[in-house]
N, C-alpha and C. Protein backbone atom coordinates (compact mmCIF):
# COMPACT_ATOMS: atom_id res chain seq x y z
N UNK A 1 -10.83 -27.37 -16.13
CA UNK A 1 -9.80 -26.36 -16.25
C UNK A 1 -10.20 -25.30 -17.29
N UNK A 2 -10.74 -25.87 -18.72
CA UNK A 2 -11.20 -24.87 -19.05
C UNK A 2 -12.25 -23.93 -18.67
N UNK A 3 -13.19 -24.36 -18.08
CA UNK A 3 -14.39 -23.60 -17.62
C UNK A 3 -14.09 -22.64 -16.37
N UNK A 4 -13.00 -22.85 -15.51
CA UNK A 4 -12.34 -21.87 -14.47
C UNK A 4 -11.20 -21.23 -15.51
N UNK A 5 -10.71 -21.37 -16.33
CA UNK A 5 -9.69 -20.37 -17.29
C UNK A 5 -10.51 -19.58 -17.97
N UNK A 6 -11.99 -19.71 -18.12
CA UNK A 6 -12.92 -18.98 -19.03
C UNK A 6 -13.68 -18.10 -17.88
N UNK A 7 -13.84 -18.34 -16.75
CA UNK A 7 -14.39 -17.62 -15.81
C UNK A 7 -13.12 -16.73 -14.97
N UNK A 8 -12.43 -17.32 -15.32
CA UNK A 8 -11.10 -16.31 -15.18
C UNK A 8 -10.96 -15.23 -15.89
N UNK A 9 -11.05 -15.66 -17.47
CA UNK A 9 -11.32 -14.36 -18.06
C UNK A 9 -12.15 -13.64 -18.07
N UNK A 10 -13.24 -14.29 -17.81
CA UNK A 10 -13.94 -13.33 -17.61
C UNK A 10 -14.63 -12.29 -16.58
N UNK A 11 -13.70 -12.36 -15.37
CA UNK A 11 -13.81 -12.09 -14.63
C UNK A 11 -13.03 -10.49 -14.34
N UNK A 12 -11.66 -10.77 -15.18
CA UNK A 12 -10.75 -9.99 -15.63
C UNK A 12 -11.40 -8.97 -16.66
N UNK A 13 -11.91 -9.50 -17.74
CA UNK A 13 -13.08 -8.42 -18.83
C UNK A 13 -13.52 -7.76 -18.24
N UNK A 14 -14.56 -8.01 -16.91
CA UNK A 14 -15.14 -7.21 -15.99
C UNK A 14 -14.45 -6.30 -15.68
N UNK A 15 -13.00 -6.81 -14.89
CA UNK A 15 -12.73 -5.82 -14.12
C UNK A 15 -12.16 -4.66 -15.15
N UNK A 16 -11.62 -5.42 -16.46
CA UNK A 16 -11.13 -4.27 -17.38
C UNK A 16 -12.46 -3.35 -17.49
N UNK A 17 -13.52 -3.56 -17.92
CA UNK A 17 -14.67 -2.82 -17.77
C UNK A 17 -14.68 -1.72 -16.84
N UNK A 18 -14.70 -1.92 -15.77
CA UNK A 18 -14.67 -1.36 -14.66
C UNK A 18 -14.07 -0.44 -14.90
N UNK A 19 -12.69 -0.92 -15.07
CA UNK A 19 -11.67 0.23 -15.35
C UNK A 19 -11.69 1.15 -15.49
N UNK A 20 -12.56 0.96 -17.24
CA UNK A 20 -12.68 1.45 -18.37
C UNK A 20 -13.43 2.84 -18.07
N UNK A 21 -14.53 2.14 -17.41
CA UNK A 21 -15.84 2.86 -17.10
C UNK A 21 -15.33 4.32 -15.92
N UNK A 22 -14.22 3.49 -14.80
CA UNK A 22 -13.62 5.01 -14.01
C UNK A 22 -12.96 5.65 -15.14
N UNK A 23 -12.00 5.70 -15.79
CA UNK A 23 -11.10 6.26 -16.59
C UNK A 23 -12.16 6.96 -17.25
N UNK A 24 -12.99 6.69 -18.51
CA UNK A 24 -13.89 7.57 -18.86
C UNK A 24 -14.23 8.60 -18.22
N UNK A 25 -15.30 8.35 -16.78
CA UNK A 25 -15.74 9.56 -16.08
C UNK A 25 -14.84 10.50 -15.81
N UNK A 26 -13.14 9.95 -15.44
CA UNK A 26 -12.51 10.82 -14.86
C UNK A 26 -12.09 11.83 -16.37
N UNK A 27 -11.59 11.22 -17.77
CA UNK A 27 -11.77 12.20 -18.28
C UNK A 27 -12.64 13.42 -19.03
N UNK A 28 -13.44 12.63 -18.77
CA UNK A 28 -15.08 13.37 -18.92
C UNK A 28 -14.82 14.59 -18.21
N UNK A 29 -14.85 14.24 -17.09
CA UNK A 29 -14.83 15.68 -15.72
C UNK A 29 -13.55 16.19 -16.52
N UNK A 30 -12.69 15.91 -16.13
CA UNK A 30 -11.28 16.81 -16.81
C UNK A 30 -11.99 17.54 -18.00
N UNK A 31 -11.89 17.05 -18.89
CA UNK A 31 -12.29 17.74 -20.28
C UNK A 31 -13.60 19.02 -20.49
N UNK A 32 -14.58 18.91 -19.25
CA UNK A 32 -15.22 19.68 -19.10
C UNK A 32 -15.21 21.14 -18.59
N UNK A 33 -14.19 20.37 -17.29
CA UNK A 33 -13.88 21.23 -16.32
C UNK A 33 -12.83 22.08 -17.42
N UNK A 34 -11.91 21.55 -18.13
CA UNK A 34 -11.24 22.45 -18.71
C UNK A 34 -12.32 23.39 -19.41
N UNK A 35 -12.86 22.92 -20.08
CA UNK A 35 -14.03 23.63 -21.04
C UNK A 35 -14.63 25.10 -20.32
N UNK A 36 -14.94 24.86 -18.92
CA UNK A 36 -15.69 25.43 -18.42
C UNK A 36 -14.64 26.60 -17.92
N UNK A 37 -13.35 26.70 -17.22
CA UNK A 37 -12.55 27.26 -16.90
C UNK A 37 -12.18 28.04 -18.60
N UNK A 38 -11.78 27.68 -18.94
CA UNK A 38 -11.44 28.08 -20.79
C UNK A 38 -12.86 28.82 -20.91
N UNK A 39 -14.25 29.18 -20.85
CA UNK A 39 -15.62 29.60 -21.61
C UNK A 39 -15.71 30.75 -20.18
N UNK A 40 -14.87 30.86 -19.22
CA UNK A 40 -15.98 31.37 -17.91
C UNK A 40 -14.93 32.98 -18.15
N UNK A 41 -15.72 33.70 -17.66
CA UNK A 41 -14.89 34.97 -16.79
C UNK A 41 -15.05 35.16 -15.86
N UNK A 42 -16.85 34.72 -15.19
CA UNK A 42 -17.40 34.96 -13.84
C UNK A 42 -16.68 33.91 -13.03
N UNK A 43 -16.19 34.14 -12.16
CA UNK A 43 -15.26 33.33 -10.97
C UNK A 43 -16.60 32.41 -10.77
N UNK A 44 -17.55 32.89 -9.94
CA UNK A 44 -18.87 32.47 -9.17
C UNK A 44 -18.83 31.48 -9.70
N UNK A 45 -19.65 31.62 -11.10
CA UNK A 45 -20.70 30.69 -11.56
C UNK A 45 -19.29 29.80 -12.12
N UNK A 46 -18.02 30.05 -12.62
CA UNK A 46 -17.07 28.47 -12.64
C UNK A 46 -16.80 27.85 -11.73
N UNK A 47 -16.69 28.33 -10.73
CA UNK A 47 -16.99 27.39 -9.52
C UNK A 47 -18.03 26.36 -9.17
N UNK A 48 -19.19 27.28 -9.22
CA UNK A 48 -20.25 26.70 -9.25
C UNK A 48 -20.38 25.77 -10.68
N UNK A 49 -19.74 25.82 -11.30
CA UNK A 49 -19.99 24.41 -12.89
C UNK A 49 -19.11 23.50 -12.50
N UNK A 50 -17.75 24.04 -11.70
CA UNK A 50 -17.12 22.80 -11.57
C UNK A 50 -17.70 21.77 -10.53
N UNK A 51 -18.33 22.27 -9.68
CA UNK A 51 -19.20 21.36 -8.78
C UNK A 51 -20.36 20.59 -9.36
N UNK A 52 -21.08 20.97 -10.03
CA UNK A 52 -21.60 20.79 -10.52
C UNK A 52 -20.91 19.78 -11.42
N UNK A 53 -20.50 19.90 -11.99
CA UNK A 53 -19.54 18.76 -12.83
C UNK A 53 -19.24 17.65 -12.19
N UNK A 54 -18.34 18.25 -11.15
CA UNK A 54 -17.93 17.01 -10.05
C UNK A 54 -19.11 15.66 -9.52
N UNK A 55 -19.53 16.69 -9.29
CA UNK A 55 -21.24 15.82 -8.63
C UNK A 55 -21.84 15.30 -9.93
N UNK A 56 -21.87 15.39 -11.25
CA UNK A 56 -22.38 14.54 -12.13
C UNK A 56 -21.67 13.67 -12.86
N UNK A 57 -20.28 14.06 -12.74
CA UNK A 57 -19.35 12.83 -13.11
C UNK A 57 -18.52 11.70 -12.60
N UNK A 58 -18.37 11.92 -11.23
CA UNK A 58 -18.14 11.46 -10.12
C UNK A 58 -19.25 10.56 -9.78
N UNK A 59 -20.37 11.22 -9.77
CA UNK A 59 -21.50 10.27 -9.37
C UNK A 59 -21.41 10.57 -7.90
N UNK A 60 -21.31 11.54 -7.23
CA UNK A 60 -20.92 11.80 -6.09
C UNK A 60 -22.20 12.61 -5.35
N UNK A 61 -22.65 12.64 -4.22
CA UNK A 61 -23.47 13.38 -3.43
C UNK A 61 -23.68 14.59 -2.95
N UNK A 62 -21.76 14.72 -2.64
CA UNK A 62 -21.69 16.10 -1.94
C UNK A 62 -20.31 16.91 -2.75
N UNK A 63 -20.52 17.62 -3.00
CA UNK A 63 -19.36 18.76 -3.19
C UNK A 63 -19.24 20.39 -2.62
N UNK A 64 -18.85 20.93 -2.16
CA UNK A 64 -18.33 21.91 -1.34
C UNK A 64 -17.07 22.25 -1.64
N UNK A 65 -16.83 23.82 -1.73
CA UNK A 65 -16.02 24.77 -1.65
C UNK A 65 -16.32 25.87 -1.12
N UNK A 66 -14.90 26.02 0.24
CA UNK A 66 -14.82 27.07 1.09
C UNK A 66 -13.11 27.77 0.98
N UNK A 67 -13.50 28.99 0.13
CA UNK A 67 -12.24 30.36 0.42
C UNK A 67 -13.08 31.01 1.21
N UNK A 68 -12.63 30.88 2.69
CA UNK A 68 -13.42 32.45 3.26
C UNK A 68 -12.55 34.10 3.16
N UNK A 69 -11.65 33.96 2.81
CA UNK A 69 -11.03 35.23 2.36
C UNK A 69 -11.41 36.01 1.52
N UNK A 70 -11.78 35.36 0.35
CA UNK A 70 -12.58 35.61 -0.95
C UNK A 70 -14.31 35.25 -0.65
N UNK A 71 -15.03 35.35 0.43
CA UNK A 71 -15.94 35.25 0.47
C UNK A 71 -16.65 34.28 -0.66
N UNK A 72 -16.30 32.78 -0.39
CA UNK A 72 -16.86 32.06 -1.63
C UNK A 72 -17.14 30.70 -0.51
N UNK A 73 -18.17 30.31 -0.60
CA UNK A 73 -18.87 29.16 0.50
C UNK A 73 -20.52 28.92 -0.94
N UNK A 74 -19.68 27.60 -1.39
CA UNK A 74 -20.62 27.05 -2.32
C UNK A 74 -20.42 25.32 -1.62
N UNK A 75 -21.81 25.27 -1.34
CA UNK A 75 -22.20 23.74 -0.67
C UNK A 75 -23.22 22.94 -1.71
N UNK A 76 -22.93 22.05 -2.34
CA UNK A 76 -23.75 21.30 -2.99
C UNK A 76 -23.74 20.20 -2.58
N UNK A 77 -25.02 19.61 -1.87
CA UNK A 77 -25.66 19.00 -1.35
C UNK A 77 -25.52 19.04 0.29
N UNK A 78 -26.11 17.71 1.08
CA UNK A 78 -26.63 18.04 2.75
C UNK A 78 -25.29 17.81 3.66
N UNK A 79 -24.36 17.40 3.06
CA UNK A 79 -23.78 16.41 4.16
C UNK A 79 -22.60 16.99 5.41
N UNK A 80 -22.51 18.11 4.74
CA UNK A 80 -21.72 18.90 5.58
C UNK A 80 -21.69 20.62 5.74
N UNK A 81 -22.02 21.02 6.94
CA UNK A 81 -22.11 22.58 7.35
C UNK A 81 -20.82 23.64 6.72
N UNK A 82 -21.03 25.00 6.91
CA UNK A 82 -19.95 25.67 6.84
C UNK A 82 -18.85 25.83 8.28
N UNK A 83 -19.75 25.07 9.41
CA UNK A 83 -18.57 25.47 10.13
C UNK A 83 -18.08 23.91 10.27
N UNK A 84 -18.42 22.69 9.40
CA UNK A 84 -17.82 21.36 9.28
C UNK A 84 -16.71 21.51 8.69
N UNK A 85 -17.18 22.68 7.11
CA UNK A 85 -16.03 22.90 6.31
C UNK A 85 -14.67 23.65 6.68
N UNK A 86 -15.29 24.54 7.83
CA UNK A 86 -14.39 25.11 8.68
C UNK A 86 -13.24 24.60 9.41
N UNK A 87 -13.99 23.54 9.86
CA UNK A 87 -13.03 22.81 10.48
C UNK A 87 -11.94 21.60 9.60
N UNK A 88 -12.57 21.47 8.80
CA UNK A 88 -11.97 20.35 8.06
C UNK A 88 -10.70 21.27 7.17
N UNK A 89 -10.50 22.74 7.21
CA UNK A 89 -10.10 23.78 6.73
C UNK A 89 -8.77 24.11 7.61
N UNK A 90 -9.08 23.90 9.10
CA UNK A 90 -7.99 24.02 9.93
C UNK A 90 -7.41 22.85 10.42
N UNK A 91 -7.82 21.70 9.20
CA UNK A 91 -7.11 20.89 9.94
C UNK A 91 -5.67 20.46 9.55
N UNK A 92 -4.94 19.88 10.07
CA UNK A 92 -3.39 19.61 9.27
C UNK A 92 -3.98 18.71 7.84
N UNK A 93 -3.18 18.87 6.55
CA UNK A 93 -3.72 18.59 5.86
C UNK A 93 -3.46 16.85 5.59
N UNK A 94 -2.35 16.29 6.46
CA UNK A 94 -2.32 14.97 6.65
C UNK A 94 -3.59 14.26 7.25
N UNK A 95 -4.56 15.03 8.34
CA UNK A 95 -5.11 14.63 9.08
C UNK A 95 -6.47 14.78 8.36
N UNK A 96 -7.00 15.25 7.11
CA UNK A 96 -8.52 16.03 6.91
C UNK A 96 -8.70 14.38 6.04
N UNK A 97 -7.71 13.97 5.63
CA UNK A 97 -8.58 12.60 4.64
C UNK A 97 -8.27 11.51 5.29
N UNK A 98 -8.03 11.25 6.47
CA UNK A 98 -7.94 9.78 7.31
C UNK A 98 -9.09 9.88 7.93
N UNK A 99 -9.22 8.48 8.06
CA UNK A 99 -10.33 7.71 8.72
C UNK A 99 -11.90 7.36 7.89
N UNK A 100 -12.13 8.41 7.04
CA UNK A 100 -13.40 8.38 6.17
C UNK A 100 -12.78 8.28 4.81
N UNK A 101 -13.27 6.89 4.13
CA UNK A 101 -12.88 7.02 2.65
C UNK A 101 -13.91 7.37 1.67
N UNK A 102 -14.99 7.91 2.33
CA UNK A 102 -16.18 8.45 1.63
C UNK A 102 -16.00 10.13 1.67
N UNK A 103 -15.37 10.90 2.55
CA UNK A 103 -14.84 11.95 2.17
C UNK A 103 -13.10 12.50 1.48
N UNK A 104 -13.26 13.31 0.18
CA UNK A 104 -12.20 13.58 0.02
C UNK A 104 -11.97 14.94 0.23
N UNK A 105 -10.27 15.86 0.53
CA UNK A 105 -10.78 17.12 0.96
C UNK A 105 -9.55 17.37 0.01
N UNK A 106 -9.33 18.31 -0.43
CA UNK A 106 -8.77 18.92 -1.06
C UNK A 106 -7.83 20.45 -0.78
N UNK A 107 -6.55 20.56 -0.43
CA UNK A 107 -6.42 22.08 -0.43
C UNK A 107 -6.35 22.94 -1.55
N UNK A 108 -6.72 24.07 -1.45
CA UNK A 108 -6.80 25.31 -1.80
C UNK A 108 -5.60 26.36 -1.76
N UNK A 109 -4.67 26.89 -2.59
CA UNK A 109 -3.67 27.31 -2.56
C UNK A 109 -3.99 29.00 -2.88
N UNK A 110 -3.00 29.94 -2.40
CA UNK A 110 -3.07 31.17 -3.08
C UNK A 110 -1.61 31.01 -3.43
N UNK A 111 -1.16 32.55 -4.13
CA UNK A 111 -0.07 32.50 -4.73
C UNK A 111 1.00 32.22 -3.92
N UNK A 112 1.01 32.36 -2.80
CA UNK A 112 2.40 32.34 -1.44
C UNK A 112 2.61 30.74 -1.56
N UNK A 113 1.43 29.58 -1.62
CA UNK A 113 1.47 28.49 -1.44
C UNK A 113 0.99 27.58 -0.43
N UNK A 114 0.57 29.26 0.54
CA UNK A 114 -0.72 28.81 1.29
C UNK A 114 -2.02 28.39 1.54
N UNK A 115 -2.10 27.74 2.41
CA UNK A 115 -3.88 27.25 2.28
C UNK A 115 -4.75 28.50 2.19
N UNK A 116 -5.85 28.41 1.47
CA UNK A 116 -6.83 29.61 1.76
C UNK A 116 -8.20 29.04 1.49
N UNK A 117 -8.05 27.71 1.17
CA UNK A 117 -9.69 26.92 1.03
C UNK A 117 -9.72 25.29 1.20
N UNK A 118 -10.58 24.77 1.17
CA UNK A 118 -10.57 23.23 1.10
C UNK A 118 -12.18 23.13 0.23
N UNK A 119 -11.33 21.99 -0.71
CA UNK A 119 -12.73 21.84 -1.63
C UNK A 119 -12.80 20.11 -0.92
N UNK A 120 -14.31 19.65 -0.82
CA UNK A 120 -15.02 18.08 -0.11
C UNK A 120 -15.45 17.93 -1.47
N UNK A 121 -15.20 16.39 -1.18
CA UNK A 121 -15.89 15.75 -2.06
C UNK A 121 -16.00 14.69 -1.14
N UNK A 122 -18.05 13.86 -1.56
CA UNK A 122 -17.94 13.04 -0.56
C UNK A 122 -19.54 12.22 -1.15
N UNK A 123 -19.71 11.47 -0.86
CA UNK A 123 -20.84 10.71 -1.04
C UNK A 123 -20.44 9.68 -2.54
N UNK A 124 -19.52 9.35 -2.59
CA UNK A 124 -18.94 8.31 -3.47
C UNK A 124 -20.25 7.13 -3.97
N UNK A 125 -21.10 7.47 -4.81
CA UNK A 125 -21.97 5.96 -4.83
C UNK A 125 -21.58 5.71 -6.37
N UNK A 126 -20.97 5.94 -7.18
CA UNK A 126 -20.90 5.94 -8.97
C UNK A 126 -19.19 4.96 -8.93
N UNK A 127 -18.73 4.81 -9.90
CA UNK A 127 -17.91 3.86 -10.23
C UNK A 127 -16.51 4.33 -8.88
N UNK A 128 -16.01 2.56 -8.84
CA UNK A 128 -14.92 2.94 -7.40
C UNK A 128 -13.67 4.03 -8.32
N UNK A 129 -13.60 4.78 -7.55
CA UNK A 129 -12.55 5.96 -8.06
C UNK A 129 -11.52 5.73 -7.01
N UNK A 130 -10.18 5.00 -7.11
CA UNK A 130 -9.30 4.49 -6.49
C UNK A 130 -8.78 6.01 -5.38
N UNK A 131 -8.10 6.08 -4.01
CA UNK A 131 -7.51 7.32 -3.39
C UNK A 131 -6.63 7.38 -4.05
N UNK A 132 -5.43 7.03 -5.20
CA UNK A 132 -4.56 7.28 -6.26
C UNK A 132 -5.64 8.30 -7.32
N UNK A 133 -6.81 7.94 -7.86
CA UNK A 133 -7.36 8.37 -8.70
C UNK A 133 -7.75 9.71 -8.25
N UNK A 134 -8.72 9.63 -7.53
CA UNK A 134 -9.21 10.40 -6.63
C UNK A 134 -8.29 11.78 -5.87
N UNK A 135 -6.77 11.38 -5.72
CA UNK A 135 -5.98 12.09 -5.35
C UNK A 135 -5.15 12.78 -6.39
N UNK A 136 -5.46 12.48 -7.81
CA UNK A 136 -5.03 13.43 -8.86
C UNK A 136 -6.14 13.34 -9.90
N UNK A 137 -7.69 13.41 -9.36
CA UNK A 137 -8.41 14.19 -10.16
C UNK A 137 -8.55 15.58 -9.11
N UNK A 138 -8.70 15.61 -7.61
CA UNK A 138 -8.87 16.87 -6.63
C UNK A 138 -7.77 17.95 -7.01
N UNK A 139 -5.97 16.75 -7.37
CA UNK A 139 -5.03 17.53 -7.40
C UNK A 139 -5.26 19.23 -9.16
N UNK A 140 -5.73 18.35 -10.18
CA UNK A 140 -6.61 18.83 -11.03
C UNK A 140 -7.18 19.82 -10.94
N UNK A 141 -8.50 19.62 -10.21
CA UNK A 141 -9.51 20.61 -9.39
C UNK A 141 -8.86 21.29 -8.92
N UNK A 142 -8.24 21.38 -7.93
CA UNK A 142 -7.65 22.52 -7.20
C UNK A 142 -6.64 23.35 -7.79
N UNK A 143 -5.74 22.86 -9.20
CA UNK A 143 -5.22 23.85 -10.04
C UNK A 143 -6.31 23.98 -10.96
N UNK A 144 -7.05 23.92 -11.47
CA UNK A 144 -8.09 25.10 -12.07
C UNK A 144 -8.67 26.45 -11.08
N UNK A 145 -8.96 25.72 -9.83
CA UNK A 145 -9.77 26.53 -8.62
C UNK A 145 -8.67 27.92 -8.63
N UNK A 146 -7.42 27.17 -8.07
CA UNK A 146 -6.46 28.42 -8.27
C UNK A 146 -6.43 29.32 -9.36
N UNK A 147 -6.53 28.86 -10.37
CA UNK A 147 -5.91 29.51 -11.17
C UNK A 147 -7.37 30.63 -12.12
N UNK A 148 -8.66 29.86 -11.63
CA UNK A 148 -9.89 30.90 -11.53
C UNK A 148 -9.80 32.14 -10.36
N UNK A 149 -8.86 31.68 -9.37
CA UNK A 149 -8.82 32.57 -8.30
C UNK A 149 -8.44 33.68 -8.73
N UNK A 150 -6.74 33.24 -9.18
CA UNK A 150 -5.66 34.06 -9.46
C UNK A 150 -6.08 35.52 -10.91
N UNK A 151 -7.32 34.63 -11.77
CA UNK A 151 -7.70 35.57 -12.67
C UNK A 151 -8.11 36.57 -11.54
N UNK A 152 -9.01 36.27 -11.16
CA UNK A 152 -10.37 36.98 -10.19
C UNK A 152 -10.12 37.90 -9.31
N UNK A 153 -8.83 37.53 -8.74
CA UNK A 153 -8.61 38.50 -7.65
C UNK A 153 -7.05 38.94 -7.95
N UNK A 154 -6.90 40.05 -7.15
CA UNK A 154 -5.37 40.70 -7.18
C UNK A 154 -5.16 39.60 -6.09
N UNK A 155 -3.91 39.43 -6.41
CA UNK A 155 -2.94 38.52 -5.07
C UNK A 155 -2.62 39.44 -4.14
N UNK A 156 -2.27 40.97 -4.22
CA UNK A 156 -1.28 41.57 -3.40
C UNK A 156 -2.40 41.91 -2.43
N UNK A 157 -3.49 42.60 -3.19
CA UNK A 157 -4.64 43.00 -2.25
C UNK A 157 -6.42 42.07 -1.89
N UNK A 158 -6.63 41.19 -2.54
CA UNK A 158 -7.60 40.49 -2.28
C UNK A 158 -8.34 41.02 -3.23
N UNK A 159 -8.64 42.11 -3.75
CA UNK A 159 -9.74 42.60 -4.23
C UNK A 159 -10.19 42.19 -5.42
N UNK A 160 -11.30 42.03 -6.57
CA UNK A 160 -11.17 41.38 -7.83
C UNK A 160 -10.40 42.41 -8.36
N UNK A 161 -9.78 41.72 -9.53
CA UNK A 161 -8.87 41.97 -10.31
C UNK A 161 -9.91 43.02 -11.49
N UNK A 162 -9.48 44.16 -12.23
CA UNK A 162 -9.63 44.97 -12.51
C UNK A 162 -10.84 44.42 -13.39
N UNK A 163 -10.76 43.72 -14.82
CA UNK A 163 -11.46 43.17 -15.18
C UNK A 163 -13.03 42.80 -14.89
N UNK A 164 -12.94 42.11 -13.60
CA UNK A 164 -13.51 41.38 -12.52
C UNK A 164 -14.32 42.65 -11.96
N UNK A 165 -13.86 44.08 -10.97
CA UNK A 165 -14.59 45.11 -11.06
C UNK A 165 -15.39 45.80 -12.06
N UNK A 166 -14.59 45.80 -13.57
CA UNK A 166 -15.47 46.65 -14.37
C UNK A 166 -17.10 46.05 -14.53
N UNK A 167 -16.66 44.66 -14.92
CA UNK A 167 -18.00 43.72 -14.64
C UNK A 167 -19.31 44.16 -13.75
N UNK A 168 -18.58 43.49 -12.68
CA UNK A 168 -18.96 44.33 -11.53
C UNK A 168 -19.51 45.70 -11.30
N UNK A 169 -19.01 46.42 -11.36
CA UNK A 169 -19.86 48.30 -11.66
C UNK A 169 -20.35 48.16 -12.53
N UNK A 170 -20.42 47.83 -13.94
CA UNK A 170 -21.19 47.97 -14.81
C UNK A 170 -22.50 47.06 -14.83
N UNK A 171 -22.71 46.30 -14.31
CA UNK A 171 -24.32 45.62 -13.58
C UNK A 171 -24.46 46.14 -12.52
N UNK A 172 -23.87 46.87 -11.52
CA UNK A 172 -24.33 47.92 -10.87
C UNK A 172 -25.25 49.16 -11.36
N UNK A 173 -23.83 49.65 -12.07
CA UNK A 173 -25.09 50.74 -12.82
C UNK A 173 -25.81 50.42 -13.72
N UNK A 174 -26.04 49.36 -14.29
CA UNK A 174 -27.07 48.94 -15.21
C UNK A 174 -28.25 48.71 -14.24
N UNK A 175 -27.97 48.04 -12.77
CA UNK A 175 -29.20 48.25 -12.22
C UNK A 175 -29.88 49.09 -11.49
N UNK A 176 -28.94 49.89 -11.24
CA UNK A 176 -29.44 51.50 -10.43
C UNK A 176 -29.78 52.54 -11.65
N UNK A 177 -29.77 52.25 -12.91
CA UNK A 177 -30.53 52.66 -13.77
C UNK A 177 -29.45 54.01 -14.08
């Protein structure tokens, strides 16, 4: 009895381990991702860090983000096309995360409350990240994504937001001399 009450516990240590070990990564990513949203002005390249992030804290394979309104189609790594993302984009959003628990999809909101993107996440091989977990670290992600949007672009007209242009023309004419 004692030797199964001791392999009991310790079986439990493990799994607290485990735990331990998702909870870390997940606030790792959080804390970065804030970092990175908080340090950025360039829309692009925070996008591109939060993937980047995702995929190194996650321990994950694939990450992808598609706004085609805003012309923004960033694919990191093989596992899925732009017209996969396309589709996974029109799909009802009950229907884009059943059946595969190796892909997660994420919507993309503009200010109305409409869809205008879906961010994937997918190739899960790093610590088990529960679909509870998993479904409010994306929820996360996708209010930063917005809210990099919402700097970036005017809502009424699509276009970048004033800021966002001066940028813009001024490495223009810095490179047309």
């Amino acid at each position: 009895r004692t030797l199964e009450r001791e392999l009991s516990l310790r079986v439990r240590l493990l799994e607290g381990y485990r735990k331990l070990g998702v909870q870390a990564a997940e606030e790792r990513l959080l804390h970065e991702v804030e970092r990175a949203v908080q340090g950025s002005t360039d829309c692009q390249a925070m996008l591109e860090r939060i993937l980047n992030l995702c995929r190194h804290h996650l321990e994950i394979e694939y990450a992808a983000l598609l706004i085609p309104d805003k012309r923004i189609v960033l694919i990191h790594g093989e596992r899925l096309s732009r017209s996969e993302l396309e589709m996974l984009l029109s799909e009802e959003p009950e229907l884009a995360d059943t059946g595969n628990t190796d892909l997660y999809t994420v919507r993309i909101r503009g200010t109305d409350r409409a869809t205008i993107g879906v961010l994937a996440l997918a190739g899960w091989s790093g610590p088990e990240f529960s679909l509870r977990r998993r479904s409010r670290v994306g929820r996360y992600l996708a209010a930063h994504i917005e809210t990099a949007l919402e700097r970036s672009f005017d809502p009424l007209t699509g276009l970048p937001a004033w800021p966002v242009f001066e940028k813009l023309l001024a490495s223009a004419m810095a490179a047309a001399g």
